[in-house]
Protein backbone atom coordinates (compact mmCIF):
# COMPACT_ATOMS: atom_id res chain seq x y z
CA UNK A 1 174.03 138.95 326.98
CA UNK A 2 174.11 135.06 326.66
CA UNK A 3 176.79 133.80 325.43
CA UNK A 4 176.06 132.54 321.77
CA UNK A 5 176.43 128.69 321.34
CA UNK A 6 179.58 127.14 319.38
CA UNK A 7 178.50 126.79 315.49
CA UNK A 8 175.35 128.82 315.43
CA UNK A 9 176.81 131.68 313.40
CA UNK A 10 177.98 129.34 310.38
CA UNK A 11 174.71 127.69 310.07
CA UNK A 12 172.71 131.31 309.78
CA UNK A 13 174.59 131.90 306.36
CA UNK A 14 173.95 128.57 304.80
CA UNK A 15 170.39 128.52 305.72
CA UNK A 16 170.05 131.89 303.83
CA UNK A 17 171.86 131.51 300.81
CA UNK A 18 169.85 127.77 300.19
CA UNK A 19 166.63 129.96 300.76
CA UNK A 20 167.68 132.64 298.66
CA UNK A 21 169.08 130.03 295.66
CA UNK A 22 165.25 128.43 296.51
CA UNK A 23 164.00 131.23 295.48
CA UNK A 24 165.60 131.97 291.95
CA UNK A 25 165.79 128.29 291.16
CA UNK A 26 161.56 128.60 291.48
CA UNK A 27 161.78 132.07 289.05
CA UNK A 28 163.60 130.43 287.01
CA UNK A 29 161.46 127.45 287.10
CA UNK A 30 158.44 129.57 286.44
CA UNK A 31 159.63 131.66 283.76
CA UNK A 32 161.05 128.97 281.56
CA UNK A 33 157.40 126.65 282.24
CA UNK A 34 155.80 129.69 280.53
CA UNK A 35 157.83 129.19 277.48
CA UNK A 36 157.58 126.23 276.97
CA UNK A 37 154.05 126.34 277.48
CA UNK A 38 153.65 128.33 274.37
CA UNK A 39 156.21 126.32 272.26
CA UNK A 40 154.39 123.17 273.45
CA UNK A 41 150.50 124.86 272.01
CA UNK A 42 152.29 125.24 268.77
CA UNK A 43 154.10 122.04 268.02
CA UNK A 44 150.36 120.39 269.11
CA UNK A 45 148.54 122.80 266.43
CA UNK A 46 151.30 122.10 264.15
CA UNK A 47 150.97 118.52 264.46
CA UNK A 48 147.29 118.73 264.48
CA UNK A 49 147.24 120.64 261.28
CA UNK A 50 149.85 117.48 259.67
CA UNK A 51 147.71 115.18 261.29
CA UNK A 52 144.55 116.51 259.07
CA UNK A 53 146.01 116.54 255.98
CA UNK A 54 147.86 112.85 256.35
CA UNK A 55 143.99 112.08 257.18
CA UNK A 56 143.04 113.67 254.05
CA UNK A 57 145.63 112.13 251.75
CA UNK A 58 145.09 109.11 253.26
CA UNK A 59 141.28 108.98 252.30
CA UNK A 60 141.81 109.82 248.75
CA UNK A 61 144.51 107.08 248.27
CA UNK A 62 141.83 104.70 250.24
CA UNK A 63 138.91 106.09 248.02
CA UNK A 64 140.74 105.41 245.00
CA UNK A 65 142.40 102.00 245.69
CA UNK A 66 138.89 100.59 246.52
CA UNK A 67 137.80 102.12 242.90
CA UNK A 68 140.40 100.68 241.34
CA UNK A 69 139.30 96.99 243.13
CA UNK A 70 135.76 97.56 242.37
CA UNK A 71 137.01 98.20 238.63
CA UNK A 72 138.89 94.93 238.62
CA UNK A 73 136.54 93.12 240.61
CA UNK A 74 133.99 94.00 237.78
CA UNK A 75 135.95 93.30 235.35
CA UNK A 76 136.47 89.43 236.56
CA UNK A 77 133.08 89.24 237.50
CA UNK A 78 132.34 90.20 233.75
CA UNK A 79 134.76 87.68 232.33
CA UNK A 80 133.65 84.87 234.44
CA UNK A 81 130.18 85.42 233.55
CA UNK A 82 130.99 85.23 229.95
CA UNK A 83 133.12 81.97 230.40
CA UNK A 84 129.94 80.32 232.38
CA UNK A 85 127.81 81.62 229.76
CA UNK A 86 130.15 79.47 226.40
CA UNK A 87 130.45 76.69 229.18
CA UNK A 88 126.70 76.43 229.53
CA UNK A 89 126.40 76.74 225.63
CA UNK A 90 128.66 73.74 225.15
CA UNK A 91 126.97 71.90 227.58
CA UNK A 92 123.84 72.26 225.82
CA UNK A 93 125.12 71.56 222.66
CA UNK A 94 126.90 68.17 223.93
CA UNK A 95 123.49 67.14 225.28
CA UNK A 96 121.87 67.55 222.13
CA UNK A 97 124.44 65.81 220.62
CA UNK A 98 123.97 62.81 223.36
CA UNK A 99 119.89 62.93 222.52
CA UNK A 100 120.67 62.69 219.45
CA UNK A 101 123.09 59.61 219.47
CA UNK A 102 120.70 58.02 221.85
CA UNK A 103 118.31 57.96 219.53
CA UNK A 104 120.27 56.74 216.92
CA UNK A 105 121.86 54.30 219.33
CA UNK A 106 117.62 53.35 219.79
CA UNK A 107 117.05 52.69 216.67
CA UNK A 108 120.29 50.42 215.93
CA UNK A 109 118.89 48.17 218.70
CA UNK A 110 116.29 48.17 217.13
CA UNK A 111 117.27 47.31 213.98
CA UNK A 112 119.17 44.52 215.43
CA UNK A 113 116.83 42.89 217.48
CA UNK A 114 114.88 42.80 214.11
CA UNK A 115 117.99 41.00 212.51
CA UNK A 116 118.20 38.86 215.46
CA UNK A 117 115.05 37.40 214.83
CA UNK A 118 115.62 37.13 210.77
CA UNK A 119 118.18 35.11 212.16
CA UNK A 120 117.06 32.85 214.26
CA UNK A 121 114.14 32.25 211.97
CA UNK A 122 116.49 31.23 209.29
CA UNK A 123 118.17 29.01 211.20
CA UNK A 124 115.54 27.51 212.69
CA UNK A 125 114.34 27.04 208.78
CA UNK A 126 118.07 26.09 207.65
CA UNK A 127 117.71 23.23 210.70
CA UNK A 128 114.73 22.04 209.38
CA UNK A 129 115.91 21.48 205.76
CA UNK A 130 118.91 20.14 207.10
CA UNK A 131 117.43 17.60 209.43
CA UNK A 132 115.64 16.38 206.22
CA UNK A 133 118.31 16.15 204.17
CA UNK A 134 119.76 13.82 206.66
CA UNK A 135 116.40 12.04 206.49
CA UNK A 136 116.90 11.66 202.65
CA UNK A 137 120.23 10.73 202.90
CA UNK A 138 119.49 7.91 205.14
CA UNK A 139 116.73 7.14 203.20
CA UNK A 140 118.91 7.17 200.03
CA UNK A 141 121.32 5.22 201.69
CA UNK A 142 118.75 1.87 203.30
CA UNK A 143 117.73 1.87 199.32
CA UNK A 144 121.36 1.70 198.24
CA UNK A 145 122.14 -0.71 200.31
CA UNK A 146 119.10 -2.94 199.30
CA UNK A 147 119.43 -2.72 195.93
CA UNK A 148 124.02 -3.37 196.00
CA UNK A 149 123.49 -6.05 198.76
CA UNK A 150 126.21 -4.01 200.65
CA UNK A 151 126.18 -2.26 203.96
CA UNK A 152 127.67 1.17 204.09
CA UNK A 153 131.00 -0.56 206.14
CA UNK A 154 131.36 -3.23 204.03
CA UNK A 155 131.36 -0.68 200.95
CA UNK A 156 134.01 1.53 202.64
CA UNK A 157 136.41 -0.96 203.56
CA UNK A 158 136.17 -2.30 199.76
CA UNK A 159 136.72 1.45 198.40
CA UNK A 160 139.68 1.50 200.75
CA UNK A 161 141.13 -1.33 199.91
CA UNK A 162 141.14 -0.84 196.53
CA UNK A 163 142.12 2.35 196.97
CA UNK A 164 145.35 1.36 198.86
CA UNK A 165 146.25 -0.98 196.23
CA UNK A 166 146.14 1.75 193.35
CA UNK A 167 148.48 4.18 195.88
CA UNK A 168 150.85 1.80 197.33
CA UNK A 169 153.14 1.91 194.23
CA UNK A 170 152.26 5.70 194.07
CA UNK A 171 153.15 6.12 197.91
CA UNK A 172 156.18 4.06 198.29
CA UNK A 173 157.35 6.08 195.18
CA UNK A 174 156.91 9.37 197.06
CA UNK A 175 158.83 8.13 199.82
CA UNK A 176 161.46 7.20 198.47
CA UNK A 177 161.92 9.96 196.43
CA UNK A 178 161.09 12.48 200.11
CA UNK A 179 163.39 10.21 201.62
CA UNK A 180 166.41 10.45 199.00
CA UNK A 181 166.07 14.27 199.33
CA UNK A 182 166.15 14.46 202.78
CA UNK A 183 168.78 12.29 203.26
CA UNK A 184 170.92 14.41 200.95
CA UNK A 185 169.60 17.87 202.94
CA UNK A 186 170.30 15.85 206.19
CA UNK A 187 173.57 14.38 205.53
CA UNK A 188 175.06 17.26 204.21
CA UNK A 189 174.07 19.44 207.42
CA UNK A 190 175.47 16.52 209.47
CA UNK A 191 178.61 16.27 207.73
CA UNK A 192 179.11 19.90 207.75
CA UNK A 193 178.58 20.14 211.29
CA UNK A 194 180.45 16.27 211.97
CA UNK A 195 183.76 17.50 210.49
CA UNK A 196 183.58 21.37 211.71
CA UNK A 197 183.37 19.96 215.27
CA UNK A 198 185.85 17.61 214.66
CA UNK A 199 187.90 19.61 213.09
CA UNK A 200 188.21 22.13 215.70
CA UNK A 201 188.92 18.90 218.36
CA UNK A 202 190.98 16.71 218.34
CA UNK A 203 192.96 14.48 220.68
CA UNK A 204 195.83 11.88 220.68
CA UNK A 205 194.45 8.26 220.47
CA UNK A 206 195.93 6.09 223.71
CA UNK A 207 195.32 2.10 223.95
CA UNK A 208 194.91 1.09 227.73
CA UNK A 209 196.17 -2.63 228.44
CA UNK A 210 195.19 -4.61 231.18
CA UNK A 211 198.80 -5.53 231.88
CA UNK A 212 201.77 -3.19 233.30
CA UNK A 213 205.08 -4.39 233.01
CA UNK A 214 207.54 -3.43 236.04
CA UNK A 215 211.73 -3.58 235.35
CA UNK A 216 213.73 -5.39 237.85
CA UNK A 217 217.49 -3.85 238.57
CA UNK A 218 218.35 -7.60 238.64
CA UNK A 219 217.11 -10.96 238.82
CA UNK A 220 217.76 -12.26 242.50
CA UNK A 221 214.92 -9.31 242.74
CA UNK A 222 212.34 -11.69 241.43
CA UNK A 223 212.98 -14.21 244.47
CA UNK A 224 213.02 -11.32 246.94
CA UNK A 225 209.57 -10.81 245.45
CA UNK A 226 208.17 -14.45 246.02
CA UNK A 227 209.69 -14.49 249.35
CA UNK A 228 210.56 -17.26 251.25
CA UNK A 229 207.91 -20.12 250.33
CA UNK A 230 205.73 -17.47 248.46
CA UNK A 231 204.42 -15.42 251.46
CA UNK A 232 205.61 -12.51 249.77
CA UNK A 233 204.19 -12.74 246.46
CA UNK A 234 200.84 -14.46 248.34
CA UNK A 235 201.00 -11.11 250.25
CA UNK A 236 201.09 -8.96 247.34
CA UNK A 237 198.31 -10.82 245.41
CA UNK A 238 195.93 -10.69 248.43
CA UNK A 239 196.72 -6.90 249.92
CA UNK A 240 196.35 -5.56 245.96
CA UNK A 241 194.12 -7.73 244.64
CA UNK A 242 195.77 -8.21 240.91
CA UNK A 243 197.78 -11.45 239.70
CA UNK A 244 201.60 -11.16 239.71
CA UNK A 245 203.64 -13.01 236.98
CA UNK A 246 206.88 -13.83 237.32
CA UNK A 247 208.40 -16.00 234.65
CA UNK A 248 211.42 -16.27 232.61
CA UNK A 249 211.33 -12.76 230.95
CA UNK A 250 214.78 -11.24 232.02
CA UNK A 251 214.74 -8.44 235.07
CA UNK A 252 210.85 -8.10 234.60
CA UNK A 253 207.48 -9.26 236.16
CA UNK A 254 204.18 -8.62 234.74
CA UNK A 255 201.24 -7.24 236.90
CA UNK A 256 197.95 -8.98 235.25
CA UNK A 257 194.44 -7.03 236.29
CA UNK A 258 191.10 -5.71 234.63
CA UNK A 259 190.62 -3.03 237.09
CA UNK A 260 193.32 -0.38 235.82
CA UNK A 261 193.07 1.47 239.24
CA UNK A 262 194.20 -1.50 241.41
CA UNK A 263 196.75 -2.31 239.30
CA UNK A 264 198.50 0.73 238.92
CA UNK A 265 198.43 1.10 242.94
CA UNK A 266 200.04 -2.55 243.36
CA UNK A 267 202.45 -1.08 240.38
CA UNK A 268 203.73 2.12 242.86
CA UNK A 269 203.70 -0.33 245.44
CA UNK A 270 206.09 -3.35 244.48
CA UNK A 271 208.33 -0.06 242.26
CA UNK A 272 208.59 0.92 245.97
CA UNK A 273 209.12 -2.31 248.03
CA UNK A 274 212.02 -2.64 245.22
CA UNK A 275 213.68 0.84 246.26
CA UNK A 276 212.86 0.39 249.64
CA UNK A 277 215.06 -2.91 249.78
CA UNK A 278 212.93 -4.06 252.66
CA UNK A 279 209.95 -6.53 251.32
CA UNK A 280 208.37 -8.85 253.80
CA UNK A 281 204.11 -9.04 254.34
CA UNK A 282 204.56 -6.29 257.23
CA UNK A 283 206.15 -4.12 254.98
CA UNK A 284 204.31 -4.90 251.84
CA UNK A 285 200.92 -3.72 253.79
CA UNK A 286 202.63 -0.32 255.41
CA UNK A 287 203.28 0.56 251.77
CA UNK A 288 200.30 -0.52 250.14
CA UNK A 289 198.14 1.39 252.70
CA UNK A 290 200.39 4.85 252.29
CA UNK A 291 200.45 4.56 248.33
CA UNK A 292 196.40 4.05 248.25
CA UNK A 293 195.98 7.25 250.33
CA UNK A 294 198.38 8.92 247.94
CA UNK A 295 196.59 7.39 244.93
CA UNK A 296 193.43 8.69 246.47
CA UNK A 297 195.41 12.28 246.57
CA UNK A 298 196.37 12.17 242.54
CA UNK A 299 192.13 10.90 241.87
CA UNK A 300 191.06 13.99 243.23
CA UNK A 301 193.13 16.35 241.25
CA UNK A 302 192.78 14.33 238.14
CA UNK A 303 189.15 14.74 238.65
CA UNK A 304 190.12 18.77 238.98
CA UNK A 305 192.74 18.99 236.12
CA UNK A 306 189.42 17.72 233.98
CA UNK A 307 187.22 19.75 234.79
CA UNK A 308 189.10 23.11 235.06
CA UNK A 309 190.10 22.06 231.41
CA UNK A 310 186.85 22.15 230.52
CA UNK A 311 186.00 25.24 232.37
CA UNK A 312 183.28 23.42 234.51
CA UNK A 313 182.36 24.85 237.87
CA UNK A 314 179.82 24.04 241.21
CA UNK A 315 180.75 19.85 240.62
CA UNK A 316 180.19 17.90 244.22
CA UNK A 317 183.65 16.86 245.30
CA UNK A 318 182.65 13.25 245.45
CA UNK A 319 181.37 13.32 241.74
CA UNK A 320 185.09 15.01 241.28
CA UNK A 321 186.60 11.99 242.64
CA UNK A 322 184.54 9.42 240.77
CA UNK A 323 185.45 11.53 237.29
CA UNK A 324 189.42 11.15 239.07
CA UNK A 325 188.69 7.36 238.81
CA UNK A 326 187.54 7.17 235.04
CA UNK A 327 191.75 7.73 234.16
CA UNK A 328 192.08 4.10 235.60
CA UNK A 329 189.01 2.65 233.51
CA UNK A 330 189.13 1.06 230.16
CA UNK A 331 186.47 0.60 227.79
CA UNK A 332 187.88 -1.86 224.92
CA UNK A 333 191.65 -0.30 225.54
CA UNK A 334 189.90 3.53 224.91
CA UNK A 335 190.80 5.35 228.25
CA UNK A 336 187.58 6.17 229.66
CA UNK A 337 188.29 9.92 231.09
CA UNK A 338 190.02 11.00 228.06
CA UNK A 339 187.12 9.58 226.19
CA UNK A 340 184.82 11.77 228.48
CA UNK A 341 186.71 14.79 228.18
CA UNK A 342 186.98 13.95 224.35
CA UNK A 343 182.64 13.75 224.27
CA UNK A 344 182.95 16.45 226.43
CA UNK A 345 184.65 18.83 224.18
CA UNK A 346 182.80 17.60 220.79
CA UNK A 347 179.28 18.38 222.84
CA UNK A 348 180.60 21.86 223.83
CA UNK A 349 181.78 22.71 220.14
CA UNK A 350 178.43 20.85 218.59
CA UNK A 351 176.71 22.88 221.09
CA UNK A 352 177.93 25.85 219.98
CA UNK A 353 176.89 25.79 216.43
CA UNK A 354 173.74 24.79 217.09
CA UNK A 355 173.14 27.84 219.80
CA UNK A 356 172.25 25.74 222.96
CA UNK A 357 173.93 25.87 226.53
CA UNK A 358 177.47 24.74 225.61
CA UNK A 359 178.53 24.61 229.64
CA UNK A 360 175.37 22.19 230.09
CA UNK A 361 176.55 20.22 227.13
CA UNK A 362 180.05 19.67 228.08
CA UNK A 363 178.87 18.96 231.69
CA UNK A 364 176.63 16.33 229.96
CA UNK A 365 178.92 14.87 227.96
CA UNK A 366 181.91 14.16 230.93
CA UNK A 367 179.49 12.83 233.07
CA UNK A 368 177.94 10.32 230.31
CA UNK A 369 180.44 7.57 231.67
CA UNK A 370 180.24 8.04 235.22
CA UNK A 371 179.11 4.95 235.96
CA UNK A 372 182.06 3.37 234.79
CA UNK A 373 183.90 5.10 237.41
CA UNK A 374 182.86 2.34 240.12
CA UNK A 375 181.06 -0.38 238.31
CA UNK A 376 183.50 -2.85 239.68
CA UNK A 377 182.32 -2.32 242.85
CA UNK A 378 178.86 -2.36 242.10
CA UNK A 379 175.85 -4.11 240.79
CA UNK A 380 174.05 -2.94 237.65
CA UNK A 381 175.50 -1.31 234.22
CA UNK A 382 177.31 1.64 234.33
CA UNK A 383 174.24 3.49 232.96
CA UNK A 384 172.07 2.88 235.60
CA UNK A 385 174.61 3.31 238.22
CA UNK A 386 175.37 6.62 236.37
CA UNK A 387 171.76 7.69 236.38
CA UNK A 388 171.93 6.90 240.40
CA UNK A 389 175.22 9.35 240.51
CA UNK A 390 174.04 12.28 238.88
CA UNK A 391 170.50 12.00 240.55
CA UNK A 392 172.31 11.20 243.99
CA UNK A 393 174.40 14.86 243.33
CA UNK A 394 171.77 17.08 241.44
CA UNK A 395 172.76 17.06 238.67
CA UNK A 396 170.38 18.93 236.05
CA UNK A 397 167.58 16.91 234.57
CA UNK A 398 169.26 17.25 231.00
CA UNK A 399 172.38 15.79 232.12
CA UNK A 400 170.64 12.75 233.86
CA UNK A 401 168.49 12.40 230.50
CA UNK A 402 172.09 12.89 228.29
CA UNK A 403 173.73 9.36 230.60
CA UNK A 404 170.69 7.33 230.36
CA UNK A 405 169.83 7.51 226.76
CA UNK A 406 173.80 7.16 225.74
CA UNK A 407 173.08 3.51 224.59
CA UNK A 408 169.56 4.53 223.33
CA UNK A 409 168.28 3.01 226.55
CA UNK A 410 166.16 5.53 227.02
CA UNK A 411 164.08 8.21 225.17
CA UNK A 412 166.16 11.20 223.93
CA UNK A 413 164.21 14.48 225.45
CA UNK A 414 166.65 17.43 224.85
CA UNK A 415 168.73 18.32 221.99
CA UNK A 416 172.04 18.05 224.34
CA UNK A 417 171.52 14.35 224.70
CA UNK A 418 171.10 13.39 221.15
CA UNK A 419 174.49 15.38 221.02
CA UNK A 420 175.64 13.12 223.98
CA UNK A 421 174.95 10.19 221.63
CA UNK A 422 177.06 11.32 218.53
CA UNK A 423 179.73 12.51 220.38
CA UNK A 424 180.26 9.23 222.12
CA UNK A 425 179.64 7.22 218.80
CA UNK A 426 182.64 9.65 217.40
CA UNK A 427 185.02 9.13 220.03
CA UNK A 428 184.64 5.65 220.41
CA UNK A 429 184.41 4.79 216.45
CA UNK A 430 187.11 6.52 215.01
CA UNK A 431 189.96 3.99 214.06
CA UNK A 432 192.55 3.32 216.76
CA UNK A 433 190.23 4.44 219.62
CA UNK A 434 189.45 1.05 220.93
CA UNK A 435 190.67 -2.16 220.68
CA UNK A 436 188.39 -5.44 219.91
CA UNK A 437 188.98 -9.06 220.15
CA UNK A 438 188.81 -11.20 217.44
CA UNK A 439 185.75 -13.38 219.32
CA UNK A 440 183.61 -9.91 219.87
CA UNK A 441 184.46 -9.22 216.27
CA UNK A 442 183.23 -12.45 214.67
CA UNK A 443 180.16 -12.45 216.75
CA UNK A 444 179.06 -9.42 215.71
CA UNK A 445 179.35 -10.05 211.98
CA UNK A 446 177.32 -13.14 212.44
CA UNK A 447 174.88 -11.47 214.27
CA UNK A 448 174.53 -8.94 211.39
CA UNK A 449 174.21 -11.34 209.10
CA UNK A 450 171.37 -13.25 211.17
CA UNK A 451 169.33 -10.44 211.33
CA UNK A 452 169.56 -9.73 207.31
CA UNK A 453 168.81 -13.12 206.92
CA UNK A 454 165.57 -13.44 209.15
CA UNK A 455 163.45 -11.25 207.01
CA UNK A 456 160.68 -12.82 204.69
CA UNK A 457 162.16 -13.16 200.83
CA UNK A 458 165.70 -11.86 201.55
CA UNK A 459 168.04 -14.41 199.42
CA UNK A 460 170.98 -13.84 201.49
CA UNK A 461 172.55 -11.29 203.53
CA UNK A 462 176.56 -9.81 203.88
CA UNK A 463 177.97 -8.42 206.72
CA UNK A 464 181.21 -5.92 204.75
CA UNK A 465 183.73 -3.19 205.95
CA UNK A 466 184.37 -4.91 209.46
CA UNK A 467 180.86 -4.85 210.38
CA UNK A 468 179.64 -0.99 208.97
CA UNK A 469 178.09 -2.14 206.22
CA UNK A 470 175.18 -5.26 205.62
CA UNK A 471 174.43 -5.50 202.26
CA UNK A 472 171.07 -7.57 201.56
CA UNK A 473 170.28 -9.46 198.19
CA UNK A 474 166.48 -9.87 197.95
CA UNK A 475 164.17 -12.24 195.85
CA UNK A 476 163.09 -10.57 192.94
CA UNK A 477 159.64 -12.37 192.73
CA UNK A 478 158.79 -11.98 196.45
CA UNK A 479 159.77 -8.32 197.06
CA UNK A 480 158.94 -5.49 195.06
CA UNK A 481 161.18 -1.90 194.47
CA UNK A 482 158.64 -0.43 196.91
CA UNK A 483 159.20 -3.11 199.71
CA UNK A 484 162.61 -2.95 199.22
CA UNK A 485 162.45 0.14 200.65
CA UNK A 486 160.46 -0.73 203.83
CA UNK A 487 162.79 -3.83 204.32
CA UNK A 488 165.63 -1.46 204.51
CA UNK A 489 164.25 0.34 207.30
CA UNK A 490 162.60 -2.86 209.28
CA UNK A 491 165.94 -3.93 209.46
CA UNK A 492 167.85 -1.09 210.35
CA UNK A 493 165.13 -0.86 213.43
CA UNK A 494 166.29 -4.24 214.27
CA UNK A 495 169.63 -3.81 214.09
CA UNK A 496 169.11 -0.62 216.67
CA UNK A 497 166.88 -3.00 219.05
CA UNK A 498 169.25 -5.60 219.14
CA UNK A 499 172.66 -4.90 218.68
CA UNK A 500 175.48 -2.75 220.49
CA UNK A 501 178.22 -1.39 218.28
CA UNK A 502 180.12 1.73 217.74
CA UNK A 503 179.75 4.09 215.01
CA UNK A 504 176.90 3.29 212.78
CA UNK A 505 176.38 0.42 209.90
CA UNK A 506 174.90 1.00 206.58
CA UNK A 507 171.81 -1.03 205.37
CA UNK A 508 171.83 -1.87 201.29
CA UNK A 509 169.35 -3.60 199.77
CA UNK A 510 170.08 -5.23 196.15
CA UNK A 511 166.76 -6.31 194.27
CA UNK A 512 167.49 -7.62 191.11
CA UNK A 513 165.78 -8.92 187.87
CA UNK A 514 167.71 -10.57 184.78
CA UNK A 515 166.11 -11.77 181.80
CA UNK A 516 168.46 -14.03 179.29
CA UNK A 517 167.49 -15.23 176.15
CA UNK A 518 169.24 -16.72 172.99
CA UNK A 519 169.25 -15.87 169.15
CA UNK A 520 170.01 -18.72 166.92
């Protein structure tokens, strides 16, 4: 017997028991396949019996959905056809109604083309009758003429004539009397508004001189000042340009200039050449030169205190420096910037109650004077050099217009400029404003009384109240109530053209008649 080889025995075992488990494992596969089998035929004829009636209850939910459409779809169909149907209706209606206003519209042209030639055939006719009518009239006329022995001119300018003889009395009459009221209406309004703007300004009234008088501590000062052989006084007189006095007034000198601005800068110099101790030409220049830049300094913010008083704004700084400069100008001892500021402020208030720009006004009325600012130092009056400033910096047109018709110069063209004009006259007429010689003074009464005197039948003529009043005595027999009237007025006009004065000047004119006669 061979001898069995090592592990065949164990293997024998395994091999059977995997066959045998092969074995049940495929009963047991078989077996439960045939179940299922039959479970499997009945869940499909279950599912196929759900699966009919879902069909069926699907088709009768289908059937009746689309029966319900087809009712509503009907329906809207029917309503829409109705709607067409009244739309089409109205539509037909509407075009009868347009046939029917186009005819009528037919026969209205119709009818007016028939007018239109009733027209024109009446005018044509009315032309006719008219052209001879004109025919007749000139024929009317020739035959006139022929049998008066006047032509149609000659005629008119004797109607006219005559005419203006029978009116005159009746027309100077009714001027005077329009004239009397409207003075009255005029005045009063003027006055009213005149003392409300005055009352609601006013200022302190200042006299410039054109002499400043400077203290000495001693008198050995005042040959300090001349220096030895007069170079120091020469100095002075030729670095400040003024005259210096020195005479016997005790422990004082006088300073003698018409430019204000100079002299107050030689003033602050010699005050400080007299603290200083030191005076000889050197010296005298070194200060002159530092007090002109510091002079220069105080001009500009002068200029500035002015116009932030009067709540201007957007002024070139060069135009600020030239209104600095006014507070060293004089016009007949009246300080020139406080009588700009003063104009200023009586524009601004004037302004006011009249409802125009009050800003514009007030800028108007400080720059009125400008000119005066530097007409030392150049040619021409101060109103053309003004004109020249205020065009030079852009000013506004109404502010150029305000400075050159001032004086009456120039044609008033705003409403701001006439105010220009009364608020200078104010300031400058009002008693103590400015000063006046006694030569200016007597030259202009005799010029007043020239002019009264130089009309045609005036008697004599009376220059009263310091010059405001002229008071005219006419010729009884040479000029009539009516003329009187219309001499008044020529010579106010002349007085205007040819004369400058503040404030204004009344014109009277006395026309007189007496009749004497004795009883015995």
């Amino acid at each position: 017997m061979d001898k069995m080889q090592p592990g065949a025995f164990p293997i024998i075992p395994f091999l059977i028991g995997l066959i045998i488990g092969i074995i049940i494992v495929f009963i047991f596969v078989i077996l439960t396949g045939f179940g299922v089998g039959k479970k499997a035929d009945k869940l499909i004829k279950d599912a196929k019996k759900e699966s009919d009636k879902y069909k069926r209850d699907t088709l009768a939910e289908i059937k009746a959905e689309n029966f319900r459409l087809k009712q509503e779809y009907d329906k809207e169909v029917k309503e829409k056809k109705a709607s067409l149907e009244d739309e089409e209706a109205r539509l037909d209606k509407r075009e009868k109604s347009l046939d029917n206003r186009e005819d009528l519209l037919n026969n209205r042209d119709a009818l007016l083309d028939k007018k239109d030639a009733n027209i024109t055939s009446l005018q044509k006719e009315i032309q006719d009758k008219k052209d001879n009518l004109d025919q007749l009239l000139k024929e009317e006329m020739t035959t006139l003429e022929k049998i008066s022995k006047f032509s149609r001119e000659k005629a008119h300018d004797l109607i006219m004539k005559r005419v203006e003889a029978d009116m005159e009395s009746e027309i100077a009459q009714y001027v005077k009397d329009e004239m009397a009221d409207a003075k009255l209406e005029v005045d009063k309004k003027a006055k009213d508004l005149l003392v409300s703007s005055m009352s609601r300004y006013s200022n302190d009234v200042v006299n410039e001189q054109t002499t400043s008088t400077i203290s000495l501590p001693n008198d050995d000062m005042k040959g300090r000042l001349i220096g030895r052989e007069g170079r120091n006084i020469r100095t002075i007189e030729a670095v400040t340009g003024v005259d210096l006095i020195i005479d016997d007034t005790p422990e004082a000198i006088t300073i003698s200039s018409f430019d204000p601005f100079r002299r107050e800068i030689a003033k602050q110099t010699i005050e400080t050449l007299i603290k200083d101790g030191r005076i000889h030409p050197t010296r005298i220049e070194e200060i002159y030169d530092r007090v002109s830049k510091e002079m220069n300094q105080r001009v500009m913010e002068i200029g500035k205190d002015a116009i932030y008083e009067l709540g201007i704004s957007k002024i070139d700084p060069e135009l600020v420096y030239y209104i600095g400069k006014l507070n060293f100008r004089t016009s007949y001892g009246q300080n020139a910037l406080q009588h700009s500021i003063e104009v200023a402020n009586l524009c601004g208030v004037m302004a006011g109650e009249l409802h125009e720009n009050v800003n514009l006004a007030k800028r108007a009325g400080l720059l009125h004077d400008i000119g005066k600012s530097i007409d030392f130092e150049t040619e021409g009056s101060h109103v053309e050099i003004g004109v020249d400033l205020a065009k030079k910096y852009h000013e506004d047109d109404v502010v150029v217009n305000a400075i050159a018709s001032h004086h009456g110069d120039t044609e008033q063209k705003s409403v701001i400029a006439v105010l220009v004009q009364i608020a200078d006259t104010l300031s400058a007429a009002r008693p103590g404003a400015r000063n006046d010689s006694i030569e200016k003074y007597v030259e202009r009464l005799e010029q007043l009384e020239k002019i009264g005197n130089s009309f045609k039948g005036v008697d004599h003529a009376y220059a009263m109240q310091a010059g405001r009043e002229i008071r005219v005595i006419v010729k009884p027999t040479e000029i009539s109530d009516a003329e009187s009237i219309k001499l008044a007025r020529d010579i106010k006009n002349k007085i205007e053209e040819e004369m400058q004065y503040p404030g204004t000047i009344k014109i009277t004119v006395i026309r007189e008649t007496r009749a004497q006669d004795e009883a015995k």
